[in-house]
PDB file of N, CA and C in Angstrom:
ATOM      1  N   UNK A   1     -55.045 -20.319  26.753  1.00  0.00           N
ATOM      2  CA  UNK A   1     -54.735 -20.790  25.420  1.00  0.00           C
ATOM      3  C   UNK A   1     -54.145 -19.644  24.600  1.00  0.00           C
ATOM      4  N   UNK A   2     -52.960 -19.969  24.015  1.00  0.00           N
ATOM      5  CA  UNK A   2     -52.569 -18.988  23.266  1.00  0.00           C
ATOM      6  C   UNK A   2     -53.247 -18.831  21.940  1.00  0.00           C
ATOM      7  N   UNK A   3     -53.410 -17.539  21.293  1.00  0.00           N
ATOM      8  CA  UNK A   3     -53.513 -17.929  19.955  1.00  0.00           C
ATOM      9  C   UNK A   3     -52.142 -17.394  18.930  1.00  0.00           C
ATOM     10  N   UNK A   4     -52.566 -16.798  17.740  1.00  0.00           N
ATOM     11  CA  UNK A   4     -51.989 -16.971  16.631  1.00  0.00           C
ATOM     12  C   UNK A   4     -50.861 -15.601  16.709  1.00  0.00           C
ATOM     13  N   UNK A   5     -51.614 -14.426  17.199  1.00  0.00           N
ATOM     14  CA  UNK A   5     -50.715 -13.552  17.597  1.00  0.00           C
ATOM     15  C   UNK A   5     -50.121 -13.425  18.727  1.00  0.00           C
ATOM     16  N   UNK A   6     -50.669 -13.323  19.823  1.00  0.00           N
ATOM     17  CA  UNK A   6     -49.692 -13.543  20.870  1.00  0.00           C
ATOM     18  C   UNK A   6     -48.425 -14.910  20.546  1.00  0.00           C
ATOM     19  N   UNK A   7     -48.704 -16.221  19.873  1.00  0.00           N
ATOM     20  CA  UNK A   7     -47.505 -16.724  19.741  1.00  0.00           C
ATOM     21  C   UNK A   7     -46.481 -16.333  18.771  1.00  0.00           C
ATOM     22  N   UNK A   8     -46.719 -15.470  17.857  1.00  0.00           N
ATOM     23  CA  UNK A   8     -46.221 -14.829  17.300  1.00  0.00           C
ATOM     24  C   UNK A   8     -45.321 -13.545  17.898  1.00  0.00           C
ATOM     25  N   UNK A   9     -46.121 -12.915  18.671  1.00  0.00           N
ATOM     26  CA  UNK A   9     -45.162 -11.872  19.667  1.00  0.00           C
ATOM     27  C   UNK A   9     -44.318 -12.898  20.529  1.00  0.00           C
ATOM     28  N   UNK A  10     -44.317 -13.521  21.394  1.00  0.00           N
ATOM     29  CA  UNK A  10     -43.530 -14.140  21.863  1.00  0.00           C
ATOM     30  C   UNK A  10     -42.336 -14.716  21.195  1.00  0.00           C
ATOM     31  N   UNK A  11     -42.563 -15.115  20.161  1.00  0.00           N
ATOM     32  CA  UNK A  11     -41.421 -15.896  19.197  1.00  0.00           C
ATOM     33  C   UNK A  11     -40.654 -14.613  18.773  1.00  0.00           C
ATOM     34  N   UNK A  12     -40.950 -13.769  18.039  1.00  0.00           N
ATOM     35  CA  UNK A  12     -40.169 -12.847  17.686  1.00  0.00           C
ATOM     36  C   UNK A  12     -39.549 -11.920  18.805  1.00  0.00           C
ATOM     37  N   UNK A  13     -40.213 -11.739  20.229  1.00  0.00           N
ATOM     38  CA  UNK A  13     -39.236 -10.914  21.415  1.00  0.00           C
ATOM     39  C   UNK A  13     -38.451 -12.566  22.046  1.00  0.00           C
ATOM     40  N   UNK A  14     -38.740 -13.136  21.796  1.00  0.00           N
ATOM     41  CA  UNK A  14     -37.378 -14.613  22.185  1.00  0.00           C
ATOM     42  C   UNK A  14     -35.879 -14.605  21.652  1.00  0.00           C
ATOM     43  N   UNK A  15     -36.503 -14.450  20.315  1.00  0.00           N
ATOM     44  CA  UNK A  15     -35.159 -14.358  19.260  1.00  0.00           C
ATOM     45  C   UNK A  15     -34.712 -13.100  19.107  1.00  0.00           C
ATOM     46  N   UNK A  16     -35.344 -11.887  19.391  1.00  0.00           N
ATOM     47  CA  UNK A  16     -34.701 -10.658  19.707  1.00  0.00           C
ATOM     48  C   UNK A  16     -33.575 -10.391  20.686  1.00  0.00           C
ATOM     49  N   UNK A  17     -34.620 -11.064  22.042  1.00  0.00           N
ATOM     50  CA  UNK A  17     -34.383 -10.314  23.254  1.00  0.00           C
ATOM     51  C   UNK A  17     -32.996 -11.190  24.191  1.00  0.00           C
ATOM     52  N   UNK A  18     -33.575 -12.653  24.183  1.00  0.00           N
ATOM     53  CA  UNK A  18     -33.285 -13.760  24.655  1.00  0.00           C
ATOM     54  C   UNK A  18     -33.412 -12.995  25.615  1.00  0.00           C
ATOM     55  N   UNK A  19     -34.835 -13.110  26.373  1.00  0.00           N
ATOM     56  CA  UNK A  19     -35.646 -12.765  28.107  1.00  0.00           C
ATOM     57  C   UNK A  19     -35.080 -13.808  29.048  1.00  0.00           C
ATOM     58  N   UNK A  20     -34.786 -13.087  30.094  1.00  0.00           N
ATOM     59  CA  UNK A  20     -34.952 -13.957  31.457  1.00  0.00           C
ATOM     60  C   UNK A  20     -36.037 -13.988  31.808  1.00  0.00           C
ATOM     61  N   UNK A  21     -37.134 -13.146  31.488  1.00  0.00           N
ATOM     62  CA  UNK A  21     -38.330 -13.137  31.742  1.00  0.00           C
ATOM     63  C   UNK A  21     -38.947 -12.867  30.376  1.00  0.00           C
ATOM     64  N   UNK A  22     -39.881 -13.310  30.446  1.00  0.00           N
ATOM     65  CA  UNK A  22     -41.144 -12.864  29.406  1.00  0.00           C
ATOM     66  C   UNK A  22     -42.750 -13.513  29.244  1.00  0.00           C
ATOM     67  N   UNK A  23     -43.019 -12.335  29.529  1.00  0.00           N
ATOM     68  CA  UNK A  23     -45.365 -12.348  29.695  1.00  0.00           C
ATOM     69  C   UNK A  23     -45.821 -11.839  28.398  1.00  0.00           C
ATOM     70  N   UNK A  24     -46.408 -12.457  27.889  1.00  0.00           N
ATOM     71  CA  UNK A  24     -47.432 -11.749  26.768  1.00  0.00           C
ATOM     72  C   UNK A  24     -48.784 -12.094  26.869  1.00  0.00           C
ATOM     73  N   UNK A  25     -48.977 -11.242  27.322  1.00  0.00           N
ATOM     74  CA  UNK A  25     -50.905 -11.094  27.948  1.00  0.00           C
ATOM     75  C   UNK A  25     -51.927 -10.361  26.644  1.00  0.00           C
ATOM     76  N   UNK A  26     -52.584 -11.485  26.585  1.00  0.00           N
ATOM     77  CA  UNK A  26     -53.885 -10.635  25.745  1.00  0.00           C
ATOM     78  C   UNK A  26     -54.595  -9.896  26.407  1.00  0.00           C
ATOM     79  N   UNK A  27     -54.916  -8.665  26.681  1.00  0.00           N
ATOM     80  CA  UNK A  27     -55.974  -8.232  27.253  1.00  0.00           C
ATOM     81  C   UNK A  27     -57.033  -7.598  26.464  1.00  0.00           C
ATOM     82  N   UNK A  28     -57.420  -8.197  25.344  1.00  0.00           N
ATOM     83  CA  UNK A  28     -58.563  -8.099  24.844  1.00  0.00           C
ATOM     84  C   UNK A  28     -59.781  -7.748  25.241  1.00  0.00           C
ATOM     85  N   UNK A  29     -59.791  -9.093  26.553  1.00  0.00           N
ATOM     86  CA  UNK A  29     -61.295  -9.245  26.813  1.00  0.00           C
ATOM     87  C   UNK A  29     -61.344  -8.131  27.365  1.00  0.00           C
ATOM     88  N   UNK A  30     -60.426  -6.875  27.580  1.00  0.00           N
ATOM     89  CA  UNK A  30     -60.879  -5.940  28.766  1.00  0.00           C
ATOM     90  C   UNK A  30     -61.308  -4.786  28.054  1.00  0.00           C
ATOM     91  N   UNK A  31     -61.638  -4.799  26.669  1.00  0.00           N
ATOM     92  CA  UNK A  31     -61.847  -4.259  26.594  1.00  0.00           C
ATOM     93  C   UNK A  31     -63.157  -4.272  25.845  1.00  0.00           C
ATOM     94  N   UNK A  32     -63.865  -3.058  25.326  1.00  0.00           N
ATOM     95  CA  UNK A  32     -65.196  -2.716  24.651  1.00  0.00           C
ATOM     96  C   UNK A  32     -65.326  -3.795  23.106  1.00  0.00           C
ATOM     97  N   UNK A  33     -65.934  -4.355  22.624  1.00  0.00           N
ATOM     98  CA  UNK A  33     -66.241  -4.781  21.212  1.00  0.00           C
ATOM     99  C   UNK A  33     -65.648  -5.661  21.291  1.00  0.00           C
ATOM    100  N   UNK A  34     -66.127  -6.728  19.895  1.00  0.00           N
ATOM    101  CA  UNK A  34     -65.525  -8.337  19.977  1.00  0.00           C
ATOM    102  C   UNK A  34     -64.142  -8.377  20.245  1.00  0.00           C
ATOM    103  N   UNK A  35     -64.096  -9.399  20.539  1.00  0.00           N
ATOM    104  CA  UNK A  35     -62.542  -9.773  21.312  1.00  0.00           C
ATOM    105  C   UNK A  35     -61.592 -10.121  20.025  1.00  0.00           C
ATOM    106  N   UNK A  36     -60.600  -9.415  19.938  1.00  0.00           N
ATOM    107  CA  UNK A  36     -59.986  -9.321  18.635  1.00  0.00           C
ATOM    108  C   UNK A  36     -58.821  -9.237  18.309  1.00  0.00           C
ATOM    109  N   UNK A  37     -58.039  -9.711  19.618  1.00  0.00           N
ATOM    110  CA  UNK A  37     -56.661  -9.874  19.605  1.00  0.00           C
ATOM    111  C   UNK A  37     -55.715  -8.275  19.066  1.00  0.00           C
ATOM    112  N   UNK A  38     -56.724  -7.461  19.985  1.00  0.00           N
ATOM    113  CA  UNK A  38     -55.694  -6.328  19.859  1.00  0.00           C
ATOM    114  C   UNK A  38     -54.885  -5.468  20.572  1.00  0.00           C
ATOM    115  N   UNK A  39     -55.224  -6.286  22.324  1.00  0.00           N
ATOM    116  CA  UNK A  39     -54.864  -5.240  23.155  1.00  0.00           C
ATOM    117  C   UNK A  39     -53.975  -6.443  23.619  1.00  0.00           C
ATOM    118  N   UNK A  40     -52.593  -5.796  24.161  1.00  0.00           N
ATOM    119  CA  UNK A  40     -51.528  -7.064  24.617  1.00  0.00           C
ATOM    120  C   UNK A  40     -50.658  -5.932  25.755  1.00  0.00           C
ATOM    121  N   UNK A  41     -50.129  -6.819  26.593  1.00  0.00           N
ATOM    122  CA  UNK A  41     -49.409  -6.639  27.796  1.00  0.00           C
ATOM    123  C   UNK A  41     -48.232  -7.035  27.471  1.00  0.00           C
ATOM    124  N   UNK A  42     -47.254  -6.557  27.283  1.00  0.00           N
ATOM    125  CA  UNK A  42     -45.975  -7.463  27.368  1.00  0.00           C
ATOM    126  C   UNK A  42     -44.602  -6.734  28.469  1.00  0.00           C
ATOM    127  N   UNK A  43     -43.869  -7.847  29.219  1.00  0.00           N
ATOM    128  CA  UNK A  43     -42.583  -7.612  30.113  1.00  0.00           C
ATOM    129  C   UNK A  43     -42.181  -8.267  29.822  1.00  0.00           C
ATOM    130  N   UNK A  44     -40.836  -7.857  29.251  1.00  0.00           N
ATOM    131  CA  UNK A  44     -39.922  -8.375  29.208  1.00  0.00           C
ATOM    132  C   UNK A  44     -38.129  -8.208  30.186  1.00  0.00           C
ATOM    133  N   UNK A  45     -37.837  -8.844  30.278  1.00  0.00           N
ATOM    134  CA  UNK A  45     -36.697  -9.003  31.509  1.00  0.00           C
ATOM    135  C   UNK A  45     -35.369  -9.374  30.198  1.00  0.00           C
ATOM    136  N   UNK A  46     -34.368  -8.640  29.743  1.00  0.00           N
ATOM    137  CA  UNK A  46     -33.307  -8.684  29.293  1.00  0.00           C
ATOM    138  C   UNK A  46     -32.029  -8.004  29.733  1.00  0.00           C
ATOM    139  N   UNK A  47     -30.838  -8.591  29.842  1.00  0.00           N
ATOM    140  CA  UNK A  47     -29.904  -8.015  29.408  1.00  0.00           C
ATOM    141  C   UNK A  47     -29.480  -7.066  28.701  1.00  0.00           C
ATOM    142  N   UNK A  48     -29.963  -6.699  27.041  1.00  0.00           N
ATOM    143  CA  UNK A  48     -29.687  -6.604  26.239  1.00  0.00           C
ATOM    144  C   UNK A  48     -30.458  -5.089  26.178  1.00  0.00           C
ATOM    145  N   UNK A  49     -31.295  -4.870  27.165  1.00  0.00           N
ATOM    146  CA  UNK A  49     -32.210  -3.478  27.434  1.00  0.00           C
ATOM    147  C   UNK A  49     -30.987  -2.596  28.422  1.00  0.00           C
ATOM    148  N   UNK A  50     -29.613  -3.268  28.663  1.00  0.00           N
ATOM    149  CA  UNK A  50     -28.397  -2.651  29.919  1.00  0.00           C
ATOM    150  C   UNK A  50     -28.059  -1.122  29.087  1.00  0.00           C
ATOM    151  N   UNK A  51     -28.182   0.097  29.389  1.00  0.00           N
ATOM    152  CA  UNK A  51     -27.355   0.971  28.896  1.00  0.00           C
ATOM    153  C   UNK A  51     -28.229   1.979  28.125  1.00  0.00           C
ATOM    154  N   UNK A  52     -29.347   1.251  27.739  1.00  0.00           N
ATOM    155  CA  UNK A  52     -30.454   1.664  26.929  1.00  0.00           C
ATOM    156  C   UNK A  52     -31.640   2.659  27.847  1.00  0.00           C
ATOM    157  N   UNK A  53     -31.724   3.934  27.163  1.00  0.00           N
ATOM    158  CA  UNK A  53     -33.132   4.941  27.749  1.00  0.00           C
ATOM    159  C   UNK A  53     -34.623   4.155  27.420  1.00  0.00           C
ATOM    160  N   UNK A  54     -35.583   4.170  28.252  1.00  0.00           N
ATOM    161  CA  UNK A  54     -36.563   3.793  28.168  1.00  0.00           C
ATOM    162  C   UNK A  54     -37.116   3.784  26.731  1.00  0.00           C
ATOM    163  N   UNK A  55     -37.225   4.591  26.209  1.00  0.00           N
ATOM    164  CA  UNK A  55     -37.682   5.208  25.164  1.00  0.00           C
ATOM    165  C   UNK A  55     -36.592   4.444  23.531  1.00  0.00           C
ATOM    166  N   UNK A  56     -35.643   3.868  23.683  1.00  0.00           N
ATOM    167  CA  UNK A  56     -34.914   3.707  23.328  1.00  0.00           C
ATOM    168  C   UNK A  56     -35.489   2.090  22.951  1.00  0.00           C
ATOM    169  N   UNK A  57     -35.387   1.304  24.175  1.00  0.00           N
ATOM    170  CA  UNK A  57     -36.327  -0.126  24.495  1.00  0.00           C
ATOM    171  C   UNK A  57     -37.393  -0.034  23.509  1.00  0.00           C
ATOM    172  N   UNK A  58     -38.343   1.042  24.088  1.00  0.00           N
ATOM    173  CA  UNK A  58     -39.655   1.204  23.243  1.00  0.00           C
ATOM    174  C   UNK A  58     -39.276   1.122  22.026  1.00  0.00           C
ATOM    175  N   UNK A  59     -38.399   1.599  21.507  1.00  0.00           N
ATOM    176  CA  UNK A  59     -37.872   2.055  19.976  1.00  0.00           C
ATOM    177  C   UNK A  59     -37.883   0.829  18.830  1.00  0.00           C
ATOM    178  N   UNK A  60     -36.485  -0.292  20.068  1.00  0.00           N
ATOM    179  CA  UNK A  60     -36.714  -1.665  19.758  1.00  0.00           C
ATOM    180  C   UNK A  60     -37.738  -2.275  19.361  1.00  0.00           C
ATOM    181  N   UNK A  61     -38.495  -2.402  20.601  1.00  0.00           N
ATOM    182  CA  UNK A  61     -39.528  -3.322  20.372  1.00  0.00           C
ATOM    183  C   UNK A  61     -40.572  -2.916  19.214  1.00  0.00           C
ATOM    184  N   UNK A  62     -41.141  -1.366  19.298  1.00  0.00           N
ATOM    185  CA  UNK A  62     -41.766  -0.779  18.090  1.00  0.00           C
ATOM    186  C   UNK A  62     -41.137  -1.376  16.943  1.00  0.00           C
ATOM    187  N   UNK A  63     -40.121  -1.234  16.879  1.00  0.00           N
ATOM    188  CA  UNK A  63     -39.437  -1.804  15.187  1.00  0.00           C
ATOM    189  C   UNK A  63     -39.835  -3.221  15.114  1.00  0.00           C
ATOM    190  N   UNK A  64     -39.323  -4.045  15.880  1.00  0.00           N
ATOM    191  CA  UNK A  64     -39.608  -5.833  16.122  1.00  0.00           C
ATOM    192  C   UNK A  64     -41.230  -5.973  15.365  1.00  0.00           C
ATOM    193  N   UNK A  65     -41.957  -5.407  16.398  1.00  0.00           N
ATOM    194  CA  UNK A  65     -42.985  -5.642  15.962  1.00  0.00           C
ATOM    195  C   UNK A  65     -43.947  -4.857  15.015  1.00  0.00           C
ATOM    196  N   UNK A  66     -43.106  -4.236  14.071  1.00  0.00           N
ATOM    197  CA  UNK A  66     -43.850  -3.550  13.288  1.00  0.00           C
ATOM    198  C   UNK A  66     -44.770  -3.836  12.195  1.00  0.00           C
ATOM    199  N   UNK A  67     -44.705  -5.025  11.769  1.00  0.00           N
ATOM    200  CA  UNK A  67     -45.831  -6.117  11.294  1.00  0.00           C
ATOM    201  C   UNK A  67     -47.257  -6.172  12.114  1.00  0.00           C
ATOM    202  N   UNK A  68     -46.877  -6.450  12.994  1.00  0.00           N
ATOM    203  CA  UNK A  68     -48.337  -6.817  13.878  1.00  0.00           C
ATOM    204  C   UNK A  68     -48.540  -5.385  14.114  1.00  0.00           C
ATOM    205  N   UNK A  69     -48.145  -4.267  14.394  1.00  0.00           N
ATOM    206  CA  UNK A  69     -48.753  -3.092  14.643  1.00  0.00           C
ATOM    207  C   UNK A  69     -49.282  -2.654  13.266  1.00  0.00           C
ATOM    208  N   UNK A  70     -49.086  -2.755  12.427  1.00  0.00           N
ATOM    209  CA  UNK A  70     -49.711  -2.833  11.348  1.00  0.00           C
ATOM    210  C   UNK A  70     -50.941  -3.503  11.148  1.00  0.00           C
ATOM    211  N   UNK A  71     -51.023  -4.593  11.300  1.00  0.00           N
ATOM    212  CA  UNK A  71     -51.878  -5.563  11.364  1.00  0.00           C
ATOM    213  C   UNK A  71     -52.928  -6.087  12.378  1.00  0.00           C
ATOM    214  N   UNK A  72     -52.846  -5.155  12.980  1.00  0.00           N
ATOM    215  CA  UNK A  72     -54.373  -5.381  14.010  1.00  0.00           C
ATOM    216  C   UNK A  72     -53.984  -4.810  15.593  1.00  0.00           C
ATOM    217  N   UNK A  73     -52.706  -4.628  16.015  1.00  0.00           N
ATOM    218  CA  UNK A  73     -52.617  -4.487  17.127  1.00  0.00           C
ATOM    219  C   UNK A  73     -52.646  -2.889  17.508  1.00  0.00           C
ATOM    220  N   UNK A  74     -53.981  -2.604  18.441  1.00  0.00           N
ATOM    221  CA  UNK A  74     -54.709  -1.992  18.623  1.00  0.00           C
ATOM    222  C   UNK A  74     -53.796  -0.618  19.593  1.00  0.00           C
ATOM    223  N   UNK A  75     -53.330  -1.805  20.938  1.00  0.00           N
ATOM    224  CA  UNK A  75     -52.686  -1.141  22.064  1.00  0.00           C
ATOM    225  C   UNK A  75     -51.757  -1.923  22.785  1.00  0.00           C
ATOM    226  N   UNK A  76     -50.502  -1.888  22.808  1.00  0.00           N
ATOM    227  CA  UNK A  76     -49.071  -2.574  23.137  1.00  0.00           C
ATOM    228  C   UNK A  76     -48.710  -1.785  24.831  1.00  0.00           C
ATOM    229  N   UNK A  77     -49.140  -2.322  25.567  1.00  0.00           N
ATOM    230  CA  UNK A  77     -48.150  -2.152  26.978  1.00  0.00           C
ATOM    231  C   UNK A  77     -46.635  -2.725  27.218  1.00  0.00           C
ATOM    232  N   UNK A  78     -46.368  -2.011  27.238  1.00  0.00           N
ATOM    233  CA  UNK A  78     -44.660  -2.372  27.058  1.00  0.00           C
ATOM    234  C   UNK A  78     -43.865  -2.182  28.821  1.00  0.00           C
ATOM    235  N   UNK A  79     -43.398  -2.587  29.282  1.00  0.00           N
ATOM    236  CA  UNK A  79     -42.533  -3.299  30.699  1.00  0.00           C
ATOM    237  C   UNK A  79     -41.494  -3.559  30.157  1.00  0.00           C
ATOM    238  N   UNK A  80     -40.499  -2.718  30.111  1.00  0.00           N
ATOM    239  CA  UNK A  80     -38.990  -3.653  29.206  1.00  0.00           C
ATOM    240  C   UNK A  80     -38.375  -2.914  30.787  1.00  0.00           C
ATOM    241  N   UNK A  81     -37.492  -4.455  31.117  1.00  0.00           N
ATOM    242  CA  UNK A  81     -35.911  -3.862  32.094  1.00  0.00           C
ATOM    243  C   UNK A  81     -35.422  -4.577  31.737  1.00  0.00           C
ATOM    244  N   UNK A  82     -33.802  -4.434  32.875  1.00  0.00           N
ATOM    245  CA  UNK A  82     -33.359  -5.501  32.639  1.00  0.00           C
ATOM    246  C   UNK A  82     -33.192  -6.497  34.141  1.00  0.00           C
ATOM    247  N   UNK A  83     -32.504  -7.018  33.685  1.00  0.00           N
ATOM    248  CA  UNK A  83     -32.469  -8.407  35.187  1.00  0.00           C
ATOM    249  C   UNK A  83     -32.661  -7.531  36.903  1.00  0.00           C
ATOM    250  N   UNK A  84     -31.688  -6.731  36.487  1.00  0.00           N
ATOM    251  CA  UNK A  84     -31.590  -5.435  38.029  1.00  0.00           C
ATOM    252  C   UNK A  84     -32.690  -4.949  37.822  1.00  0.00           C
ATOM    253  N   UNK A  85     -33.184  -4.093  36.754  1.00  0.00           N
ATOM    254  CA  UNK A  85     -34.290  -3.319  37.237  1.00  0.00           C
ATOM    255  C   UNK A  85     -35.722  -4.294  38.136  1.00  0.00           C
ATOM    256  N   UNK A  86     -35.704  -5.392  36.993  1.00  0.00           N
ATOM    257  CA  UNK A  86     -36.523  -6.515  37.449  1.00  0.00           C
ATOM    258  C   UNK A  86     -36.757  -6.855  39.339  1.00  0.00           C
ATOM    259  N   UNK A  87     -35.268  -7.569  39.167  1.00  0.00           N
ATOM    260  CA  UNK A  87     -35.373  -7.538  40.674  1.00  0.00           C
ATOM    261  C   UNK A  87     -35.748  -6.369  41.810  1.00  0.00           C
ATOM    262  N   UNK A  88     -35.253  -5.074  41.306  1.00  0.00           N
ATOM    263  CA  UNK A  88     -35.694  -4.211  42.091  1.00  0.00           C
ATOM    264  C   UNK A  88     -36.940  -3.534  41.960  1.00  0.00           C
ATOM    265  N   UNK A  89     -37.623  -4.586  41.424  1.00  0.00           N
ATOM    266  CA  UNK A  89     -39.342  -4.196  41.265  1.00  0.00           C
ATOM    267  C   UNK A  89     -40.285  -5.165  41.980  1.00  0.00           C
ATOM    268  N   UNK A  90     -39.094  -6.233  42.398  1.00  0.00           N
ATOM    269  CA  UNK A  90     -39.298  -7.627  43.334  1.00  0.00           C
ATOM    270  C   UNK A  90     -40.214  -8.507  42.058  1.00  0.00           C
ATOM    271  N   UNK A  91     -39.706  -8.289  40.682  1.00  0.00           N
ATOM    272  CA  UNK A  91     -40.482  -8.833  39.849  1.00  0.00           C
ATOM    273  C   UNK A  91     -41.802  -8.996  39.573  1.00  0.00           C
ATOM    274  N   UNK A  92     -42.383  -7.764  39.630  1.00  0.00           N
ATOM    275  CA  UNK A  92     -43.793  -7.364  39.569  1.00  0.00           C
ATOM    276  C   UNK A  92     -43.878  -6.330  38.124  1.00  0.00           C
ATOM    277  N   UNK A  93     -45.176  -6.388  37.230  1.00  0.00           N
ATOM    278  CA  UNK A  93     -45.246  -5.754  36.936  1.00  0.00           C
ATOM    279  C   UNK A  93     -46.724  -4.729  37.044  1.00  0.00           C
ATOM    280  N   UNK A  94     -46.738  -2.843  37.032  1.00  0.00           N
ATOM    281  CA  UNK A  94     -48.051  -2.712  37.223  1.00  0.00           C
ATOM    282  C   UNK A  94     -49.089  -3.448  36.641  1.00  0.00           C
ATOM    283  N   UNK A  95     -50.321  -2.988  37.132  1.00  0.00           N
ATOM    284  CA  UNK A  95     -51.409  -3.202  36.603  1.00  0.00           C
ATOM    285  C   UNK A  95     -52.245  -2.713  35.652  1.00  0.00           C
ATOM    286  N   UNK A  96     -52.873  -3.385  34.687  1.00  0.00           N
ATOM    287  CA  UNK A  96     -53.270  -2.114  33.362  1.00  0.00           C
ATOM    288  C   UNK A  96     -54.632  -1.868  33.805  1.00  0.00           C
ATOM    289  N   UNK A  97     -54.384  -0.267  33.514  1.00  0.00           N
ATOM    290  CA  UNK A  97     -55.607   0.271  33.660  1.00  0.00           C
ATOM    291  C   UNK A  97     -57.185  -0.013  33.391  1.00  0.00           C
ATOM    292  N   UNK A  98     -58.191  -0.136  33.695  1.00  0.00           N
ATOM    293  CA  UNK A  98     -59.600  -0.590  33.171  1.00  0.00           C
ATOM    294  C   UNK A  98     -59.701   0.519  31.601  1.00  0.00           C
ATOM    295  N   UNK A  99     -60.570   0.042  30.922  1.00  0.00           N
ATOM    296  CA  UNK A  99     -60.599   0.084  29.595  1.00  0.00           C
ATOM    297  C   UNK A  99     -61.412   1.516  29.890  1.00  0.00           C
ATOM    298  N   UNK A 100     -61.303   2.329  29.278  1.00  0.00           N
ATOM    299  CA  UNK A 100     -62.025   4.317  28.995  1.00  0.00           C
ATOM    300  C   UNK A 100     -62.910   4.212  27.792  1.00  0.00           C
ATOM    301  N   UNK A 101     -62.853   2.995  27.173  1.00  0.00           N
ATOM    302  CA  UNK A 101     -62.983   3.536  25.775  1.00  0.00           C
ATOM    303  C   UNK A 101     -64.571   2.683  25.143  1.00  0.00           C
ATOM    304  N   UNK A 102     -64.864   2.606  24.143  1.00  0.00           N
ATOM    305  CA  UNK A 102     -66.209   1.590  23.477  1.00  0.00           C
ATOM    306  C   UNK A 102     -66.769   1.613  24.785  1.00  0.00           C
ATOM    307  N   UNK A 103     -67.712   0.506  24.875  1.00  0.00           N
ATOM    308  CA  UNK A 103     -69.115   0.081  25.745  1.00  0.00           C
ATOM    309  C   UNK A 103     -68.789  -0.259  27.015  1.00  0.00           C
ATOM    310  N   UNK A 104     -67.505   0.093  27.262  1.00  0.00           N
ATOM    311  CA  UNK A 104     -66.967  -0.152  28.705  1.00  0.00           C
ATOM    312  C   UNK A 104     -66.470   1.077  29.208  1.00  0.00           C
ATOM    313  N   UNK A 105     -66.902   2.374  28.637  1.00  0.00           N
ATOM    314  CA  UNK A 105     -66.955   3.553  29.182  1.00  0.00           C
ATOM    315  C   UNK A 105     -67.465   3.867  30.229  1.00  0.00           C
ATOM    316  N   UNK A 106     -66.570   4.897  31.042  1.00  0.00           N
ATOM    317  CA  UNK A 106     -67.284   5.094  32.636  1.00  0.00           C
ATOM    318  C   UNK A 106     -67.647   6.388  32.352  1.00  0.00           C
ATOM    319  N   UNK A 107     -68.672   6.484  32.536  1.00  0.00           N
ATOM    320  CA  UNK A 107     -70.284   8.312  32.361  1.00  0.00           C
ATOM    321  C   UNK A 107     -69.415   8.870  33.233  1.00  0.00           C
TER     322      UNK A 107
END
């Protein structure tokens, strides 16, 4: 079930990006303290990332969503390629790390 922010990230990297691909994962629950819609996964698969340094992508999307990073979002995983890089990842993206942090700390 989506909620209020993740459909919100999605709508605004749609009309940005226009994705051949696009995931927006809450991963909240993975982490320590109430679940609070602050930790998100997102890949996106564009065109429009062609020509562009990694860091550059990041740049984008940081700006896009600079409302919600304001507003509660905690920790943003970011996956930006484009269609080629995609495919030559066989359309996978990694896996996010287990949580370090609050009551889900490893001693």
């Amino acid at each position: 079930m989506l909620n209020r922010m993740q459909t919100a990230l999605e709508q605004k990297l749609k009309l940005e990006f226009e994705p051949a691909f696009l995931e927006v994962l809450n991963e909240s629950h993975m982490h320590g303290g109430p679940a609070t819609d602050s930790h998100f996964r997102l890949t996106v698969v564009s065109s429009r990332f062609a020509g562009m340094s990694r860091v550059a992508r990041h740049q984008q999307v940081y700006s896009l969503l600079s409302a919600e990073l304001a507003g509660g979002i905690h920790a943003l995983a970011l996956h930006l390629y484009t269609p080629g890089e995609w495919r030559e990842r066989e359309e996978t993206t990694p896996r996010s790390p287990d949580c370090r942090g609050g009551s889900r700390a490893i001693a």
